[in-house]
N, C-alpha and C. Protein backbone atom coordinates (compact mmCIF):
# COMPACT_ATOMS: atom_id res chain seq x y z
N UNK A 1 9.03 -32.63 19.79
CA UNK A 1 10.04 -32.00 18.95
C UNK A 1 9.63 -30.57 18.65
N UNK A 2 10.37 -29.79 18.68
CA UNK A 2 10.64 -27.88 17.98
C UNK A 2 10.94 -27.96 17.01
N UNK A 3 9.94 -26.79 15.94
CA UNK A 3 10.24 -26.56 14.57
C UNK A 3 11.58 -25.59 14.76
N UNK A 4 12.51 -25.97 13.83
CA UNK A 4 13.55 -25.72 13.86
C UNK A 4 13.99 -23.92 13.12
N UNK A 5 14.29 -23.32 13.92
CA UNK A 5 14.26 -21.64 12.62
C UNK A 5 15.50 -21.65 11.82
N UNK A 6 15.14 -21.15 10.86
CA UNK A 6 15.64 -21.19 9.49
C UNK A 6 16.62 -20.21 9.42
N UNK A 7 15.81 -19.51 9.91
CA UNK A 7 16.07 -17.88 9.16
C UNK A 7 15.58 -16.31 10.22
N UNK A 8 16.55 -15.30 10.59
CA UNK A 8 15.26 -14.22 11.66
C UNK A 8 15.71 -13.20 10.62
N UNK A 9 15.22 -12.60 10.42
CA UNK A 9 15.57 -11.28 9.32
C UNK A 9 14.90 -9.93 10.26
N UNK A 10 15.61 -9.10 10.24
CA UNK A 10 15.34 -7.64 10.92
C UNK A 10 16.06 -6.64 9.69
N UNK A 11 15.04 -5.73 9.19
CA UNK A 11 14.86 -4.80 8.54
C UNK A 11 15.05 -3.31 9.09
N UNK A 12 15.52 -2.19 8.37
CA UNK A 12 15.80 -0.98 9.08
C UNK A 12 14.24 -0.28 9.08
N UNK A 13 13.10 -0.60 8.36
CA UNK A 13 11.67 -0.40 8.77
C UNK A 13 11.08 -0.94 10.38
N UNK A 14 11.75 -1.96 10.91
CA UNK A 14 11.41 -2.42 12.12
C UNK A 14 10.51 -3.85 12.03
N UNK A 15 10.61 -4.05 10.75
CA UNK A 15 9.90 -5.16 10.79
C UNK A 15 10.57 -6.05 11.01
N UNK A 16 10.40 -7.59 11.36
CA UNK A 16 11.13 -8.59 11.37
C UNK A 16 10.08 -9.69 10.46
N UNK A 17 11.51 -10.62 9.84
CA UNK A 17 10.69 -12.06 9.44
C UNK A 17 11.60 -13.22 10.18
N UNK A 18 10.44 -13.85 10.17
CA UNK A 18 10.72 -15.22 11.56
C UNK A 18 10.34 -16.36 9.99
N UNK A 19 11.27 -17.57 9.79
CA UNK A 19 10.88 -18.89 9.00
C UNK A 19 11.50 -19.73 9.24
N UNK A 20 10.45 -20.50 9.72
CA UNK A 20 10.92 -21.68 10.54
C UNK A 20 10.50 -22.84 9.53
N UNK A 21 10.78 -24.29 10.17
CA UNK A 21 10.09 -25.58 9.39
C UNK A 21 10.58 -27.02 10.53
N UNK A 22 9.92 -27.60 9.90
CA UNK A 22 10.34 -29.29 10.80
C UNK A 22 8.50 -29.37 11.71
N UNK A 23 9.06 -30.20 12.46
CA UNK A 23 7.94 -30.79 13.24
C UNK A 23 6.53 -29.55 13.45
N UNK A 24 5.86 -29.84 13.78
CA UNK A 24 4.59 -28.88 14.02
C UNK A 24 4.35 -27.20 13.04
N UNK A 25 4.85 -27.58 12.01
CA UNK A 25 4.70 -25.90 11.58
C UNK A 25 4.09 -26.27 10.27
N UNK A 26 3.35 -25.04 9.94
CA UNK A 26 3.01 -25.58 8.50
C UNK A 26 3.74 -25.34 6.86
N UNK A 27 4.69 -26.75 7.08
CA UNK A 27 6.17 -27.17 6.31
C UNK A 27 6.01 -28.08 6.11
N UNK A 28 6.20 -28.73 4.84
CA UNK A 28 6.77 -29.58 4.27
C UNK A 28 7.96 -29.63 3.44
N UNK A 29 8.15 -30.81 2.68
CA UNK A 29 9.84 -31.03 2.02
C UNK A 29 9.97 -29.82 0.99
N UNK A 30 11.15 -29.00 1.72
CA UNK A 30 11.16 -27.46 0.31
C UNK A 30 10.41 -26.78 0.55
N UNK A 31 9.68 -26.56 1.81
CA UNK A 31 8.87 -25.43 2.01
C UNK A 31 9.27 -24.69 3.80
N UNK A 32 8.38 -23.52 3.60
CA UNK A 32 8.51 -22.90 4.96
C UNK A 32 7.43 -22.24 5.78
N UNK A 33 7.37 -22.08 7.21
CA UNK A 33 6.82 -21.37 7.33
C UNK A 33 7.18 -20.09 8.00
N UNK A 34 6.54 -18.92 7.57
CA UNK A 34 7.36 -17.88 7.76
C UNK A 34 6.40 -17.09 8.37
N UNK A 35 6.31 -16.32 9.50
CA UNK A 35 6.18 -14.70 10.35
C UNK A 35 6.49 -13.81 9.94
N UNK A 36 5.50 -12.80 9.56
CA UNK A 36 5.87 -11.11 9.98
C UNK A 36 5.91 -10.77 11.31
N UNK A 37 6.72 -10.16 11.74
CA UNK A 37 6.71 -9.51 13.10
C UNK A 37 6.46 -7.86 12.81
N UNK A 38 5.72 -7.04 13.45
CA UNK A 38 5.86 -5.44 12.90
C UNK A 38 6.23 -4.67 14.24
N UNK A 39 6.53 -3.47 13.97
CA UNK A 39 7.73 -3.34 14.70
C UNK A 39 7.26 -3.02 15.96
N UNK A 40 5.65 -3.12 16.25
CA UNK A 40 5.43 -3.14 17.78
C UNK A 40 5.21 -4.34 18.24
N UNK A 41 5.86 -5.44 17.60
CA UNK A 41 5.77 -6.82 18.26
C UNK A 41 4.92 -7.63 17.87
N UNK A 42 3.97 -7.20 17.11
CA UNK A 42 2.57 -7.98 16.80
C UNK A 42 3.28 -8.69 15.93
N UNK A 43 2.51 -10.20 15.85
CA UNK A 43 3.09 -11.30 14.99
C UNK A 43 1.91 -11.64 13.85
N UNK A 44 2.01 -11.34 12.58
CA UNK A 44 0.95 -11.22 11.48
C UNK A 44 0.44 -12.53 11.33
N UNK A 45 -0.39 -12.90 10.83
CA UNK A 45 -0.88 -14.20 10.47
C UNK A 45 0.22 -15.17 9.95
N UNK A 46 0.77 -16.05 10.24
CA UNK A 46 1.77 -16.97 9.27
C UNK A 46 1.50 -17.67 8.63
N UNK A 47 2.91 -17.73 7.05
CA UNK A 47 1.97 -17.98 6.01
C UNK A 47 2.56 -19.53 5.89
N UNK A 48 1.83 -20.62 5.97
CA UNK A 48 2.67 -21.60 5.53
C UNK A 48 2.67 -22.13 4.20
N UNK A 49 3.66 -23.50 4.01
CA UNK A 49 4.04 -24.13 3.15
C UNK A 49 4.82 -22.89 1.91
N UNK A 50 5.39 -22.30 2.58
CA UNK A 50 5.99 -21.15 1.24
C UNK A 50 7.04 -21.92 0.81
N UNK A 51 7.48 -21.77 -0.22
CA UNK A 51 8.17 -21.80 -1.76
C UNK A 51 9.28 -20.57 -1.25
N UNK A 52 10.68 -21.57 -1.67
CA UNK A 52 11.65 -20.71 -1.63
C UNK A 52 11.68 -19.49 -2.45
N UNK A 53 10.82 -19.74 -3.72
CA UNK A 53 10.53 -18.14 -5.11
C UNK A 53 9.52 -17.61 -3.85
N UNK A 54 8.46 -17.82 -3.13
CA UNK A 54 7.48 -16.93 -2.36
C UNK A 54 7.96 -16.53 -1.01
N UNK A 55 9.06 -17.35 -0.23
CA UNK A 55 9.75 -16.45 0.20
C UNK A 55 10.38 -15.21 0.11
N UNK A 56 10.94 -15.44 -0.97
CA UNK A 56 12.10 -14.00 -1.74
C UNK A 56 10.86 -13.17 -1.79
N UNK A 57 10.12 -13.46 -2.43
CA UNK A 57 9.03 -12.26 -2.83
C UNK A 57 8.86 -11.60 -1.29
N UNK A 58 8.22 -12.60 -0.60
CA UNK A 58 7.60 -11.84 0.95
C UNK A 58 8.63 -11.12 1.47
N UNK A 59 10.07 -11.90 1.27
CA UNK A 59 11.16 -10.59 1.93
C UNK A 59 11.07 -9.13 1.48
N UNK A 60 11.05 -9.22 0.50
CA UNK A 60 10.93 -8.07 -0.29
C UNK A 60 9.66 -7.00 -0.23
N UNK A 61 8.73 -7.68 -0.14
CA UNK A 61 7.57 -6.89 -0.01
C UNK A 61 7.32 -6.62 1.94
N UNK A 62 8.50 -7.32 2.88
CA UNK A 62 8.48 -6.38 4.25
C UNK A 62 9.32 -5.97 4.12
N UNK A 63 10.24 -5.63 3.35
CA UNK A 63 10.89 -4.80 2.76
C UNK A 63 10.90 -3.31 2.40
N UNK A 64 9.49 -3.31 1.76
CA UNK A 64 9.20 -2.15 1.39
C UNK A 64 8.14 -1.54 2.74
N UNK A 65 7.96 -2.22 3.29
CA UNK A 65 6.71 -1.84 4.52
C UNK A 65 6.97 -0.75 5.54
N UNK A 66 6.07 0.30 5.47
CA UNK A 66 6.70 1.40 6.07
C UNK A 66 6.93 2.12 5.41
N UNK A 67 6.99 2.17 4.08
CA UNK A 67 7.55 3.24 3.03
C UNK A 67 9.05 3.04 2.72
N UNK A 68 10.10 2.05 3.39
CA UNK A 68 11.38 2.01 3.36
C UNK A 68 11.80 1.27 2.36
């Protein structure tokens, strides 16, 4: 089975967020796991088991990344 994506978010900084969950990811019930992508492709450490409140936050803070 494929963890299923949630969510792809692309930012006008170039960053992207990838959050996925289900089979093999590190997710459980109400949680996610989520990717930074930066804008030369590199994929940041992923953070699992996030909290829909620590999601919002992480959007926000690649949000600001880049100065944008």
């Amino acid at each position: 089975m494929f963890p299923n994506q949630v969510e792809k978010l692309s930012y006008d900084n170039g960053y992207e967020l990838s959050v996925i969950k289900g089979p093999g990811t590190y997710s459980g019930p109400g949680t996610f796991e989520v990717a930074i992508i930066t804008p030369q492709g590199k994929v940041l450490e992923p953070e699992g088991y996030v909290t829909p409140k620590r999601l919002e936050e992480i959007k926000e803070e690649v949000k600001k990344k880049g100065g944008t």
